[in-house]
PDB file of N, CA and C in Angstrom:
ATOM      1  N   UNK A   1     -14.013 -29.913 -28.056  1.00  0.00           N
ATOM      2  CA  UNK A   1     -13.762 -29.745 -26.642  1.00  0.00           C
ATOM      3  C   UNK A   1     -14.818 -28.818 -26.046  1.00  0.00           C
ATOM      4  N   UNK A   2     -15.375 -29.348 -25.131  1.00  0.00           N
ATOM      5  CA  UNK A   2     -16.211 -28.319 -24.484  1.00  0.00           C
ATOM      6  C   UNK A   2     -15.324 -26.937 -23.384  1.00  0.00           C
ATOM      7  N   UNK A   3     -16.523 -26.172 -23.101  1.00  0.00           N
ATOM      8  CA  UNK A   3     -16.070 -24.902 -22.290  1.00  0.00           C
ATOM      9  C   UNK A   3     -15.600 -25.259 -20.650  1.00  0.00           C
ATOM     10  N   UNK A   4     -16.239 -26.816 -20.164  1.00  0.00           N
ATOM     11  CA  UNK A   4     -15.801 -26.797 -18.860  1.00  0.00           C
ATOM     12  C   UNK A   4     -14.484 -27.301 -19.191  1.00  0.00           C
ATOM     13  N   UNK A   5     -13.943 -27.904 -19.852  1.00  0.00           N
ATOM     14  CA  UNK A   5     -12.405 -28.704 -20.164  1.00  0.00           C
ATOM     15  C   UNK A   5     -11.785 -27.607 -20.072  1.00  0.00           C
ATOM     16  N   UNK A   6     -11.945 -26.177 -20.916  1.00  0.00           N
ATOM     17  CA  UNK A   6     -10.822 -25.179 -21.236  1.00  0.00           C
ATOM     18  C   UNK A   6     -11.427 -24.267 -19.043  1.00  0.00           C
ATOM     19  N   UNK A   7     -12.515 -24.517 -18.780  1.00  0.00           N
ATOM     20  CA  UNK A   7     -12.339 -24.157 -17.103  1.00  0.00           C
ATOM     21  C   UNK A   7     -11.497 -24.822 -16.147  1.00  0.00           C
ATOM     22  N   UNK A   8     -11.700 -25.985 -16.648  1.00  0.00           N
ATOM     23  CA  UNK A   8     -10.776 -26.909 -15.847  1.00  0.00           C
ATOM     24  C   UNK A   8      -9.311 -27.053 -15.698  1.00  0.00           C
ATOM     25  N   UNK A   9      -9.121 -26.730 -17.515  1.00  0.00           N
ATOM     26  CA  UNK A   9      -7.232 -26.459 -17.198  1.00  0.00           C
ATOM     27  C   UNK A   9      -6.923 -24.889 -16.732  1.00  0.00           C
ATOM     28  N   UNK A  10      -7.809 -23.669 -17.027  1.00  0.00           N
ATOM     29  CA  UNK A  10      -7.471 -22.575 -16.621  1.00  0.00           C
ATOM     30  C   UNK A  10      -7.478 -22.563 -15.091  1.00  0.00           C
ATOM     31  N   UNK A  11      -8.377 -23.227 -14.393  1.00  0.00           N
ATOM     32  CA  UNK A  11      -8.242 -23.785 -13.069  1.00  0.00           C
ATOM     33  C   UNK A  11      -6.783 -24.007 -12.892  1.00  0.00           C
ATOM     34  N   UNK A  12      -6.358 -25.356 -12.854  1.00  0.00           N
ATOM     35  CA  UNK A  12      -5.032 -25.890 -12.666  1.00  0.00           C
ATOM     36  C   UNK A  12      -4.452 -25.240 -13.224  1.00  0.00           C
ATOM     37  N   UNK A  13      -4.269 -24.324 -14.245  1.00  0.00           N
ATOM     38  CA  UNK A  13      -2.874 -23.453 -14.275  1.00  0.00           C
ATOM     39  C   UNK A  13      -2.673 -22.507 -13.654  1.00  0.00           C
ATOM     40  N   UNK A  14      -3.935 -21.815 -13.051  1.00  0.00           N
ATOM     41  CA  UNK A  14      -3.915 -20.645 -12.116  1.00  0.00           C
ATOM     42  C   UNK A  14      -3.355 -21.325 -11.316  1.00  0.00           C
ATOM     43  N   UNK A  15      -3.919 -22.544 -10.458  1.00  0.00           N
ATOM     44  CA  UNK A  15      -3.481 -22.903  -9.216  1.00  0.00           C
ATOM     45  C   UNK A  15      -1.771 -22.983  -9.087  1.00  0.00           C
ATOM     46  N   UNK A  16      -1.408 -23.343 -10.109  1.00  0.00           N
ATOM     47  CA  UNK A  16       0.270 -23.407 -10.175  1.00  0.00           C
ATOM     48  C   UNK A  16       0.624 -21.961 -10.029  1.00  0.00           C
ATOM     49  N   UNK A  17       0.040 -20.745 -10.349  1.00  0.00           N
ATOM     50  CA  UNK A  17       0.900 -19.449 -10.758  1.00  0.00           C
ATOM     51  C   UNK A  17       0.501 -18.650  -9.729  1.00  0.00           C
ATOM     52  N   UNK A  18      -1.000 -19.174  -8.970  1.00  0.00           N
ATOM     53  CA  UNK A  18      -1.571 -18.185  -7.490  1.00  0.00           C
ATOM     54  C   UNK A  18      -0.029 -18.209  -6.587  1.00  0.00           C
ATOM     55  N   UNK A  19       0.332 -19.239  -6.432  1.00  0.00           N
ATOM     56  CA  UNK A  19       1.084 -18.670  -4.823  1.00  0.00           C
ATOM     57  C   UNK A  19       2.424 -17.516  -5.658  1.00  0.00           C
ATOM     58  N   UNK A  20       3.150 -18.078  -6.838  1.00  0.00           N
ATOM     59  CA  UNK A  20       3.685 -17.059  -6.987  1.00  0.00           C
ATOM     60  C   UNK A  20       3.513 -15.745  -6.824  1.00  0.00           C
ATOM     61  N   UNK A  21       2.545 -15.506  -7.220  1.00  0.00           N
ATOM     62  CA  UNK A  21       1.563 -13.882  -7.611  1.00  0.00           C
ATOM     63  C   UNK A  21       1.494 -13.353  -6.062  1.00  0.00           C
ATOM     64  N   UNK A  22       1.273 -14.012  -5.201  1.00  0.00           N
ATOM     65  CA  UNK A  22       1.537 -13.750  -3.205  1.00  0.00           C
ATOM     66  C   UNK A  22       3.118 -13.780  -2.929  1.00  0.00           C
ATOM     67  N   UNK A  23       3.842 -14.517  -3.514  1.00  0.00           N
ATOM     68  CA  UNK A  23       5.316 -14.430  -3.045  1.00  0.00           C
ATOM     69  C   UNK A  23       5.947 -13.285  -2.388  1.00  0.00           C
ATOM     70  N   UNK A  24       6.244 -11.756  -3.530  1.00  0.00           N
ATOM     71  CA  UNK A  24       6.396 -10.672  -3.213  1.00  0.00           C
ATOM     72  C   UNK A  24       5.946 -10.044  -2.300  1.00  0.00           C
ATOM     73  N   UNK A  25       4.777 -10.160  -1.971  1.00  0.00           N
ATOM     74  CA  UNK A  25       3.572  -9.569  -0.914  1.00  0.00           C
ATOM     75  C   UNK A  25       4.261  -9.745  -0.037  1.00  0.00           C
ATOM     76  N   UNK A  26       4.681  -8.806   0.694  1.00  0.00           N
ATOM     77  CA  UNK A  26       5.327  -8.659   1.878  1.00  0.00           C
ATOM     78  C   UNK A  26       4.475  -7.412   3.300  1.00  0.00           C
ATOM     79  N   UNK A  27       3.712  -6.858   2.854  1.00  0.00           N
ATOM     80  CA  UNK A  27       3.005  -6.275   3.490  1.00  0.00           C
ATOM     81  C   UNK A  27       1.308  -6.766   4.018  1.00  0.00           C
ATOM     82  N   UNK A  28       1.595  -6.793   5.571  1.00  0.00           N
ATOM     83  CA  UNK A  28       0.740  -7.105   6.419  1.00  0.00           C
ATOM     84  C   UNK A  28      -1.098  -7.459   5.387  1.00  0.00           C
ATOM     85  N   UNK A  29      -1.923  -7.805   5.549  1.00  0.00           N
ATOM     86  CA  UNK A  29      -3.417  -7.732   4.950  1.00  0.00           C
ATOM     87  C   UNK A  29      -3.682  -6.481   6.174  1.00  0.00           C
ATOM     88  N   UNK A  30      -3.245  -6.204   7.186  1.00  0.00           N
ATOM     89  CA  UNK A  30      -3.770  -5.352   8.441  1.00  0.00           C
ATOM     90  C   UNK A  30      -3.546  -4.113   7.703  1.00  0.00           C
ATOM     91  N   UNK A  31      -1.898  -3.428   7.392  1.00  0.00           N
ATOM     92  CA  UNK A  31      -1.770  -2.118   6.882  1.00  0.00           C
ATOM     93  C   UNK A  31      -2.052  -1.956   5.676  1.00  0.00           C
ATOM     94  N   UNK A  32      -2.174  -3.250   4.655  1.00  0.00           N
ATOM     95  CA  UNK A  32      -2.857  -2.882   3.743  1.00  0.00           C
ATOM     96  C   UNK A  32      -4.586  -2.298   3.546  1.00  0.00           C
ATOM     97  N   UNK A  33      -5.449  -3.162   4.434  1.00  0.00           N
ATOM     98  CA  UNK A  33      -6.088  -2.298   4.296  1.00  0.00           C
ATOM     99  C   UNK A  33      -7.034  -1.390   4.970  1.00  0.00           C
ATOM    100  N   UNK A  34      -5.729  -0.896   6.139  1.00  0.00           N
ATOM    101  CA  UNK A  34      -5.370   0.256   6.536  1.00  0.00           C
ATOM    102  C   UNK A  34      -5.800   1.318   5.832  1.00  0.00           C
ATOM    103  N   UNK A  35      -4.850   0.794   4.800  1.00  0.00           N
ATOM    104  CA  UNK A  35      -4.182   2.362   3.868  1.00  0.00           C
ATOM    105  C   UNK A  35      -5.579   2.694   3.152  1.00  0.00           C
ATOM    106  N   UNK A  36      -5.996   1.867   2.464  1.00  0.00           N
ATOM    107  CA  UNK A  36      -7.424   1.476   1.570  1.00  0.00           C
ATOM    108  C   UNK A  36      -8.338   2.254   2.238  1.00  0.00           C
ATOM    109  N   UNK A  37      -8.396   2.158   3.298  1.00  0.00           N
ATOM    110  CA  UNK A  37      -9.841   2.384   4.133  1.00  0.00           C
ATOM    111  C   UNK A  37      -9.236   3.547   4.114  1.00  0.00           C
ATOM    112  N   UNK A  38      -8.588   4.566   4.916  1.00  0.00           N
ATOM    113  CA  UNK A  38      -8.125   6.129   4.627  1.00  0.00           C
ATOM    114  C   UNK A  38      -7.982   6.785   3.420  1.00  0.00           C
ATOM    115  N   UNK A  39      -7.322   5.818   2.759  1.00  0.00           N
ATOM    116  CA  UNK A  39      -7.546   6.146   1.288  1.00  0.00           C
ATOM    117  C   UNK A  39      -8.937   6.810   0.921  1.00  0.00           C
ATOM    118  N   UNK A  40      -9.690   5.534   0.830  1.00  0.00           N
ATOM    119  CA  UNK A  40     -11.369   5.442   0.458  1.00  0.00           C
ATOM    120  C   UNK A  40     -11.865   6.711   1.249  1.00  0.00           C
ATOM    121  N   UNK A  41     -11.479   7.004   2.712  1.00  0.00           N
ATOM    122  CA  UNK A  41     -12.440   8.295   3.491  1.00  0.00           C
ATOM    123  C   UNK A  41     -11.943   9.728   2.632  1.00  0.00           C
ATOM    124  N   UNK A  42     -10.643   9.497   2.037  1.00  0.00           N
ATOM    125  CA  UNK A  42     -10.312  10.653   1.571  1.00  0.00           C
ATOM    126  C   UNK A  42     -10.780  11.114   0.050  1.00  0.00           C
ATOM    127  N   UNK A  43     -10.944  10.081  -0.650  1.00  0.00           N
ATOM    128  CA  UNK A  43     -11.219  10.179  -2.057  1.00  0.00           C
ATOM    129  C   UNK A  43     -12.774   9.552  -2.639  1.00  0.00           C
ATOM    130  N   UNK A  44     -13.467   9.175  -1.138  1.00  0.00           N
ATOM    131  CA  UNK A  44     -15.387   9.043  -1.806  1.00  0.00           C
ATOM    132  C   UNK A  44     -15.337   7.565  -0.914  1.00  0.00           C
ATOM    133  N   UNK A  45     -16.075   6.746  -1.514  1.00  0.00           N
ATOM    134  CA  UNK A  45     -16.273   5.714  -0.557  1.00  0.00           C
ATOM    135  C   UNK A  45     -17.171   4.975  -2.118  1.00  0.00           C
ATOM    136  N   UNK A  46     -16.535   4.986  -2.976  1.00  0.00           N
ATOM    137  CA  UNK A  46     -17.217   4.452  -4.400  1.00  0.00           C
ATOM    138  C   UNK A  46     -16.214   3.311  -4.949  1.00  0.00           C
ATOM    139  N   UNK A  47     -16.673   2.523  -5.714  1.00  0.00           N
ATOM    140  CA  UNK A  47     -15.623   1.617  -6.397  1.00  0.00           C
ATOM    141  C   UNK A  47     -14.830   2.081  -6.867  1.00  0.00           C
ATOM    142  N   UNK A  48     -15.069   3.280  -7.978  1.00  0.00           N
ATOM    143  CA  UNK A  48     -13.762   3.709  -8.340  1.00  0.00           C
ATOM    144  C   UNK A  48     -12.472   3.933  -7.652  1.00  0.00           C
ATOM    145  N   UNK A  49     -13.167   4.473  -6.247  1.00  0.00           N
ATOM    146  CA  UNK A  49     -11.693   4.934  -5.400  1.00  0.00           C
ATOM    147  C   UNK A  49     -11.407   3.652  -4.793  1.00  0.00           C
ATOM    148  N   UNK A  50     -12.197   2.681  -4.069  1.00  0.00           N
ATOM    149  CA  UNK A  50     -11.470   1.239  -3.619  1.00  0.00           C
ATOM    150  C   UNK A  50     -10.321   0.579  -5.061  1.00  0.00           C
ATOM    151  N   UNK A  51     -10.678   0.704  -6.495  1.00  0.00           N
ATOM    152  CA  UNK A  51     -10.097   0.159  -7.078  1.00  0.00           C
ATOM    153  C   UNK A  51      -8.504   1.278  -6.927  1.00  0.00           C
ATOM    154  N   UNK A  52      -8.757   2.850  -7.216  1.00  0.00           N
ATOM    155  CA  UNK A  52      -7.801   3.194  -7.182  1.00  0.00           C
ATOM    156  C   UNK A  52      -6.817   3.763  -5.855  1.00  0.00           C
ATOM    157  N   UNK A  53      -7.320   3.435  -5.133  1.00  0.00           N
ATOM    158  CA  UNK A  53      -6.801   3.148  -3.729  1.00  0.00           C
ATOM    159  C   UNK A  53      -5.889   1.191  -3.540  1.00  0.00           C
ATOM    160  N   UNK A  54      -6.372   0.514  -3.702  1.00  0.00           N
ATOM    161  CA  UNK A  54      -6.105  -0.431  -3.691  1.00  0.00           C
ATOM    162  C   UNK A  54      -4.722  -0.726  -5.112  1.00  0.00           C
ATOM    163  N   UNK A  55      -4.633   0.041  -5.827  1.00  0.00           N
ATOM    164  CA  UNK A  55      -3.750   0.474  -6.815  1.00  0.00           C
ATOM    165  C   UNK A  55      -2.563   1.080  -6.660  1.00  0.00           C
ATOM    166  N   UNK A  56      -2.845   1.864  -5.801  1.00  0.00           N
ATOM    167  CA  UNK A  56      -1.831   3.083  -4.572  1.00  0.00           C
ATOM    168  C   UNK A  56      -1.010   2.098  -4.145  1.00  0.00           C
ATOM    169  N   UNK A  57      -1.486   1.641  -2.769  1.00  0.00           N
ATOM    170  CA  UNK A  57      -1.070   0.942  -2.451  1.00  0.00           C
ATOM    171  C   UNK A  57      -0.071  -0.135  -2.928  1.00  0.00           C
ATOM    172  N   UNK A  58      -0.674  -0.786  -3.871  1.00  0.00           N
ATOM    173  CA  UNK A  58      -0.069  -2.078  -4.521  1.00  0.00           C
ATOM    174  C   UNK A  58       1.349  -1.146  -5.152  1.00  0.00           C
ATOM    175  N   UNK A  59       1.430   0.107  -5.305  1.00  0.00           N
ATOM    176  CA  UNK A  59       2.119   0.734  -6.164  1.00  0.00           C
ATOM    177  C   UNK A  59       3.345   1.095  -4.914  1.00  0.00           C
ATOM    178  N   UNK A  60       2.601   1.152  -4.203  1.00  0.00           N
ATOM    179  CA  UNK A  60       3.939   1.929  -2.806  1.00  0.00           C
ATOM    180  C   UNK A  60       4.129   0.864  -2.366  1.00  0.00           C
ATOM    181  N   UNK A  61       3.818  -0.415  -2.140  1.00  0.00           N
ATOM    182  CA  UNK A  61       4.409  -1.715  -1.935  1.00  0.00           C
ATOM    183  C   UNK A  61       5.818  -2.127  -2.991  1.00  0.00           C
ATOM    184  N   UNK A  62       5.458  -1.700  -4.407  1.00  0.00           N
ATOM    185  CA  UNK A  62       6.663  -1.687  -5.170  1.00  0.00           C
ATOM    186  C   UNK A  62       8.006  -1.252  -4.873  1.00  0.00           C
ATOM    187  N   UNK A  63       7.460   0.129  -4.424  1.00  0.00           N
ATOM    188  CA  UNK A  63       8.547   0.973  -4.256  1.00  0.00           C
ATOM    189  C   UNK A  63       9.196   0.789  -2.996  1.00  0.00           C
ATOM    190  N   UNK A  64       8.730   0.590  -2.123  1.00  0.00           N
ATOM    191  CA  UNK A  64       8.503   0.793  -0.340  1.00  0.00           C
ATOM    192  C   UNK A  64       8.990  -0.544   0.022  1.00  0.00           C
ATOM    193  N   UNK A  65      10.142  -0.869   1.109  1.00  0.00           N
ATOM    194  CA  UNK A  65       9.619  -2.588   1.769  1.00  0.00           C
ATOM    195  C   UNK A  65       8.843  -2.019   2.711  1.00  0.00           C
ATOM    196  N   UNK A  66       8.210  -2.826   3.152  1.00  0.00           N
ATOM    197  CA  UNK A  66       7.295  -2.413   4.297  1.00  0.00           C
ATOM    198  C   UNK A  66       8.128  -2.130   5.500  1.00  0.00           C
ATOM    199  N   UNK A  67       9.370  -2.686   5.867  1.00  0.00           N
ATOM    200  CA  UNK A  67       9.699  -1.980   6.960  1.00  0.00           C
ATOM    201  C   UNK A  67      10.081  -0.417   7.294  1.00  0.00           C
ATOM    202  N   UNK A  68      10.125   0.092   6.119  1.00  0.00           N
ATOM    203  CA  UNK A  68      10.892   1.162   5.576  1.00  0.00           C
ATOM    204  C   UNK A  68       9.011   2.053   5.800  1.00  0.00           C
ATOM    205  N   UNK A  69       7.994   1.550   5.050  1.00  0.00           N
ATOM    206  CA  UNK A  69       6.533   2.045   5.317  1.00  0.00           C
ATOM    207  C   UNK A  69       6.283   2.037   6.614  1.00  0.00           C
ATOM    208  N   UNK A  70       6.439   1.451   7.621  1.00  0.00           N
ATOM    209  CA  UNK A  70       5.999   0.927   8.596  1.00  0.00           C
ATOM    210  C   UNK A  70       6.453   2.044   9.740  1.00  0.00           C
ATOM    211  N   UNK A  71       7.865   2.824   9.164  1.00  0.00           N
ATOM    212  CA  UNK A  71       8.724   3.549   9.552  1.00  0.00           C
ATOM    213  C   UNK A  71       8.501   4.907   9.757  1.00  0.00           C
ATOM    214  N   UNK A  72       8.034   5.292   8.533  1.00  0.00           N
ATOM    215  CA  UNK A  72       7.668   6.537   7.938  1.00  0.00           C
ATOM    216  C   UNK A  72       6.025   6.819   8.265  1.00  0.00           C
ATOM    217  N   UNK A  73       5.276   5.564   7.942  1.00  0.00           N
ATOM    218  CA  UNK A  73       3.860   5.655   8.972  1.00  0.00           C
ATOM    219  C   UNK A  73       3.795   6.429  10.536  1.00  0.00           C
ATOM    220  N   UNK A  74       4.844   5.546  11.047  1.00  0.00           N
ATOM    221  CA  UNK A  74       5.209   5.795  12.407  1.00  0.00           C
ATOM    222  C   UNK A  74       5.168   7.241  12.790  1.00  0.00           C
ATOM    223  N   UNK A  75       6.353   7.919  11.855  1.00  0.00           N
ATOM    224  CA  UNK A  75       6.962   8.550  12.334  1.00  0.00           C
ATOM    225  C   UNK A  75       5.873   9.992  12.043  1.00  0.00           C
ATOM    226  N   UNK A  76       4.911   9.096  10.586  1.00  0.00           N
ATOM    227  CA  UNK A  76       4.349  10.763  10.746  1.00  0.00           C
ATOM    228  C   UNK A  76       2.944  11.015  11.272  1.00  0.00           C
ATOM    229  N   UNK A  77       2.609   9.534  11.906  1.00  0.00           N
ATOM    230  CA  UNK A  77       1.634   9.494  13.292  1.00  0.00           C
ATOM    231  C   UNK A  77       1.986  10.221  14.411  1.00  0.00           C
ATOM    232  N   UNK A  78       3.098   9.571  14.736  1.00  0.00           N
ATOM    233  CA  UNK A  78       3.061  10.451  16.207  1.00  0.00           C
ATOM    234  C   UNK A  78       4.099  11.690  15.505  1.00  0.00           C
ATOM    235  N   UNK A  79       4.175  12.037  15.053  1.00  0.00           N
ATOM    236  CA  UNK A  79       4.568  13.861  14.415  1.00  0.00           C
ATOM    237  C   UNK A  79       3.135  14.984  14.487  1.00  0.00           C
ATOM    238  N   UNK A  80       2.118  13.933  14.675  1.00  0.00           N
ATOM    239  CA  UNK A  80       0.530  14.751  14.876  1.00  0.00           C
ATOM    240  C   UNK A  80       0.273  15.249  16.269  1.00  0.00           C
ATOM    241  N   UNK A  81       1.426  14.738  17.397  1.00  0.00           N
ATOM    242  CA  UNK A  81       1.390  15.081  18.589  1.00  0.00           C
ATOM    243  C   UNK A  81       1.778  16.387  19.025  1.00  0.00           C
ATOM    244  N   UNK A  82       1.398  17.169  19.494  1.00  0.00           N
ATOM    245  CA  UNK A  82       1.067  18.299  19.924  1.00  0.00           C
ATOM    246  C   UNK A  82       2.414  18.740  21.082  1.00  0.00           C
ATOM    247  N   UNK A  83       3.351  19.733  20.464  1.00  0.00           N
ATOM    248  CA  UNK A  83       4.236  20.101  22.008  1.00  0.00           C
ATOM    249  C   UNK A  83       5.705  19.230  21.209  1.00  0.00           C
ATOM    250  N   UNK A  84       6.749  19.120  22.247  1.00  0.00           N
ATOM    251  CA  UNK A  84       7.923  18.952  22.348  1.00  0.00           C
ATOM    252  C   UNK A  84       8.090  17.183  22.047  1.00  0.00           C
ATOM    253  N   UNK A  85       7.186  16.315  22.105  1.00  0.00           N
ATOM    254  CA  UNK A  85       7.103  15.085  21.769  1.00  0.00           C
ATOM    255  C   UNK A  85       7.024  14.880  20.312  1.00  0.00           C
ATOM    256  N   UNK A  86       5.649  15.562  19.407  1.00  0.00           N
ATOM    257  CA  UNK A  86       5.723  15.844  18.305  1.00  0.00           C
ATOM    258  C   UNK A  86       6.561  16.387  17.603  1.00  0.00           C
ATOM    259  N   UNK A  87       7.616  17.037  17.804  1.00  0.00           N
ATOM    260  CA  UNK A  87       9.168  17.903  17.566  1.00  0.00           C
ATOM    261  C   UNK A  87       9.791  16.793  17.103  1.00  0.00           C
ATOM    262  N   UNK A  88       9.890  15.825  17.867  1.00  0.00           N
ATOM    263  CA  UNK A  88      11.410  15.193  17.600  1.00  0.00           C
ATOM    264  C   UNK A  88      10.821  14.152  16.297  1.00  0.00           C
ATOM    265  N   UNK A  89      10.031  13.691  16.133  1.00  0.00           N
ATOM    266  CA  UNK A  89       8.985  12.600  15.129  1.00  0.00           C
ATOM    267  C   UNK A  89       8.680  13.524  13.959  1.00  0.00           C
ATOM    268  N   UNK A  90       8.862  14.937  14.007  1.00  0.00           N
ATOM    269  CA  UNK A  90       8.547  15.628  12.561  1.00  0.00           C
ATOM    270  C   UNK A  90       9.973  16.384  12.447  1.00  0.00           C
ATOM    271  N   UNK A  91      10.878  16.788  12.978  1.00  0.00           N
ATOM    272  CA  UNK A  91      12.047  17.439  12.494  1.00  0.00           C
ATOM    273  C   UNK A  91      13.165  16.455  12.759  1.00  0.00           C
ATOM    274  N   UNK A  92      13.361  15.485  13.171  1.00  0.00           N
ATOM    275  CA  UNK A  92      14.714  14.410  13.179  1.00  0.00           C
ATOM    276  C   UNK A  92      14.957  14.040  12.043  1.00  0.00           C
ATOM    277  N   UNK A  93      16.081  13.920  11.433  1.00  0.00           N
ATOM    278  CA  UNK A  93      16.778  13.648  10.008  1.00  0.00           C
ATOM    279  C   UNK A  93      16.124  12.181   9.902  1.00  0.00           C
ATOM    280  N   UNK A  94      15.970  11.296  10.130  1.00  0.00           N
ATOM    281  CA  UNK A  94      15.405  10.060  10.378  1.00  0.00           C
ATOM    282  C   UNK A  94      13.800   9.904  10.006  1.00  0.00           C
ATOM    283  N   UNK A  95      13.156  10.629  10.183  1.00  0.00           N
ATOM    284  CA  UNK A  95      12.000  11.147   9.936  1.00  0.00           C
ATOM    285  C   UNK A  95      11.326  11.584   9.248  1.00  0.00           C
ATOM    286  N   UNK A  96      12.321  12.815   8.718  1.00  0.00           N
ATOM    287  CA  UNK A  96      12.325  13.939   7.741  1.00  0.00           C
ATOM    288  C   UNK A  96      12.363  12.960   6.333  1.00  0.00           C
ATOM    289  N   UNK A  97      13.187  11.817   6.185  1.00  0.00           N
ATOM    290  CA  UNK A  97      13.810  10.812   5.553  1.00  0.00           C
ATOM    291  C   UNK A  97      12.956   9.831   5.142  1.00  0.00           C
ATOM    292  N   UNK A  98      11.839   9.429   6.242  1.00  0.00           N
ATOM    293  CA  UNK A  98      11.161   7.983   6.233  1.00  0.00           C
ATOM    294  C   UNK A  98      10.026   8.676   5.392  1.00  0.00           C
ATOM    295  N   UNK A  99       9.474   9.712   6.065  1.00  0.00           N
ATOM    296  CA  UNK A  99       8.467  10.976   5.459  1.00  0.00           C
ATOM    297  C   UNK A  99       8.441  11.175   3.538  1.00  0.00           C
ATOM    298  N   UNK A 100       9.465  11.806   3.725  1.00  0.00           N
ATOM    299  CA  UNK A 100       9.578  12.041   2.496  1.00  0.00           C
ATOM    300  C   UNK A 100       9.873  10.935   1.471  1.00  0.00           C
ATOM    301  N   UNK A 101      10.211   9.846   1.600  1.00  0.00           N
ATOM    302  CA  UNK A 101      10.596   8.583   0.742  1.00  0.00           C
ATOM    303  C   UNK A 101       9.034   8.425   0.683  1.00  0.00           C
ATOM    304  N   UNK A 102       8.098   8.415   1.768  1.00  0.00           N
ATOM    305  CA  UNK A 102       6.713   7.750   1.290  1.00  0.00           C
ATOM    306  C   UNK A 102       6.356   8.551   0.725  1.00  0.00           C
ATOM    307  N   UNK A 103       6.509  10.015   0.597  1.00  0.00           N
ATOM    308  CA  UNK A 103       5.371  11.033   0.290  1.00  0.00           C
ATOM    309  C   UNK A 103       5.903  11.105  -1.499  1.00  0.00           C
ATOM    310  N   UNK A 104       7.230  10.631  -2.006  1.00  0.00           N
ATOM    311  CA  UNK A 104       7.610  10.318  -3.006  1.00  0.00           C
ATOM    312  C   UNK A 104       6.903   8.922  -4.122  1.00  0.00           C
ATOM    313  N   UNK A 105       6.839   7.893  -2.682  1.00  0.00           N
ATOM    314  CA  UNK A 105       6.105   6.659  -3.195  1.00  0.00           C
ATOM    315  C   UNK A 105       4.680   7.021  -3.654  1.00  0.00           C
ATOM    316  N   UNK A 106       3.700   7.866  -2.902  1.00  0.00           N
ATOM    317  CA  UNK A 106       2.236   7.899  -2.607  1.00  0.00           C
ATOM    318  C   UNK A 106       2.343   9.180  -4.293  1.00  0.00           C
ATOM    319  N   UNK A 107       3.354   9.919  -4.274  1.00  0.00           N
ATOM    320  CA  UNK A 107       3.002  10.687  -5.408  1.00  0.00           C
ATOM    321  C   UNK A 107       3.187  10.045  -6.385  1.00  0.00           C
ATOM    322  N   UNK A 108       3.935   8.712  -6.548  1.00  0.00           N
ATOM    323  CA  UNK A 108       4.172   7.627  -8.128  1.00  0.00           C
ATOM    324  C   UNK A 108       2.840   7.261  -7.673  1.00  0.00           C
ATOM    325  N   UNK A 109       2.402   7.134  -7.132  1.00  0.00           N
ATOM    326  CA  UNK A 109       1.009   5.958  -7.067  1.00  0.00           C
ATOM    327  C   UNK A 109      -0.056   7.012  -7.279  1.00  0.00           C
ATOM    328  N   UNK A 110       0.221   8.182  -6.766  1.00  0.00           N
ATOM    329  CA  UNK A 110      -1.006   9.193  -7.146  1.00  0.00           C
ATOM    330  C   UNK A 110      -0.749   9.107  -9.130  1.00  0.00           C
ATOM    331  N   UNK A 111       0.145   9.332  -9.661  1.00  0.00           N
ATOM    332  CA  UNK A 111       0.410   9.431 -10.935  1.00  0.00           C
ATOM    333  C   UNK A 111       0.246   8.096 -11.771  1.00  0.00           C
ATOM    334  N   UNK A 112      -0.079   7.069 -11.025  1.00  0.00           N
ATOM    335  CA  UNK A 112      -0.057   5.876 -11.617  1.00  0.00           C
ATOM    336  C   UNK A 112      -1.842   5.025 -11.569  1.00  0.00           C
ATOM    337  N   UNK A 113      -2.252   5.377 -10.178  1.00  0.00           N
ATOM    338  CA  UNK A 113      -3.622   5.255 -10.026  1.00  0.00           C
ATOM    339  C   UNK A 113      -4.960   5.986 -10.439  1.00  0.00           C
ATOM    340  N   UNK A 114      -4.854   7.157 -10.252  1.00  0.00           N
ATOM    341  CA  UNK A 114      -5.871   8.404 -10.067  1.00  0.00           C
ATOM    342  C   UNK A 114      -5.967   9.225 -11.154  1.00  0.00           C
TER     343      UNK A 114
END
């Protein structure tokens, strides 16, 4: 048997097992790589960190549904606001909650990636 025969069925068996492997994926391609790109400004701008950034991620997707990320993003964006607006987005039990569940996720993924 030649080497393109054993390409050809590894072909067609991937093709059967690709869409599974996307099934789970429930988070946007936009906030994913979001996260990547902040990631990357924070930890170099080298392959190593795209791979282990892109690792993070995939890791707080485990843990995280995205609506629950999407939440806690939110909340600790505008918590950067300055004055009595920023108050209620960094001290509301709701917040305090969405916050800390990610900052739990991002530390398994710090321990799992980096």
């Amino acid at each position: 048997m030649s080497i393109g025969f054993f390409r050809a069925a590894f072909f067609f068996v991937s093709l059967g097992t690709a869409p599974a492997a996307f099934a789970n994926a429930d988070y946007p391609t936009v906030a994913i790589v979001d996260y990547v790109r902040g990631c990357m400004t924070a930890n170099g701008e080298t392959r190593a960190a795209l791979q282990s950034c892109s690792c993070s991620i995939d890791v707080i997707e485990s843990i995280i549904p995205y609506d629950r990320y999407e939440a806690a993003e939110t909340f600790r964006s505008l918590g950067l606001q300055t004055g009595e607006r920023g108050v209620l987005f960094r001290q509301g039990a709701a917040a305090k909650s969405a916050v800390s569940e990610l900052r739990r996720a991002q530390a398994e993924a710090d321990v799992r990636c980096f």
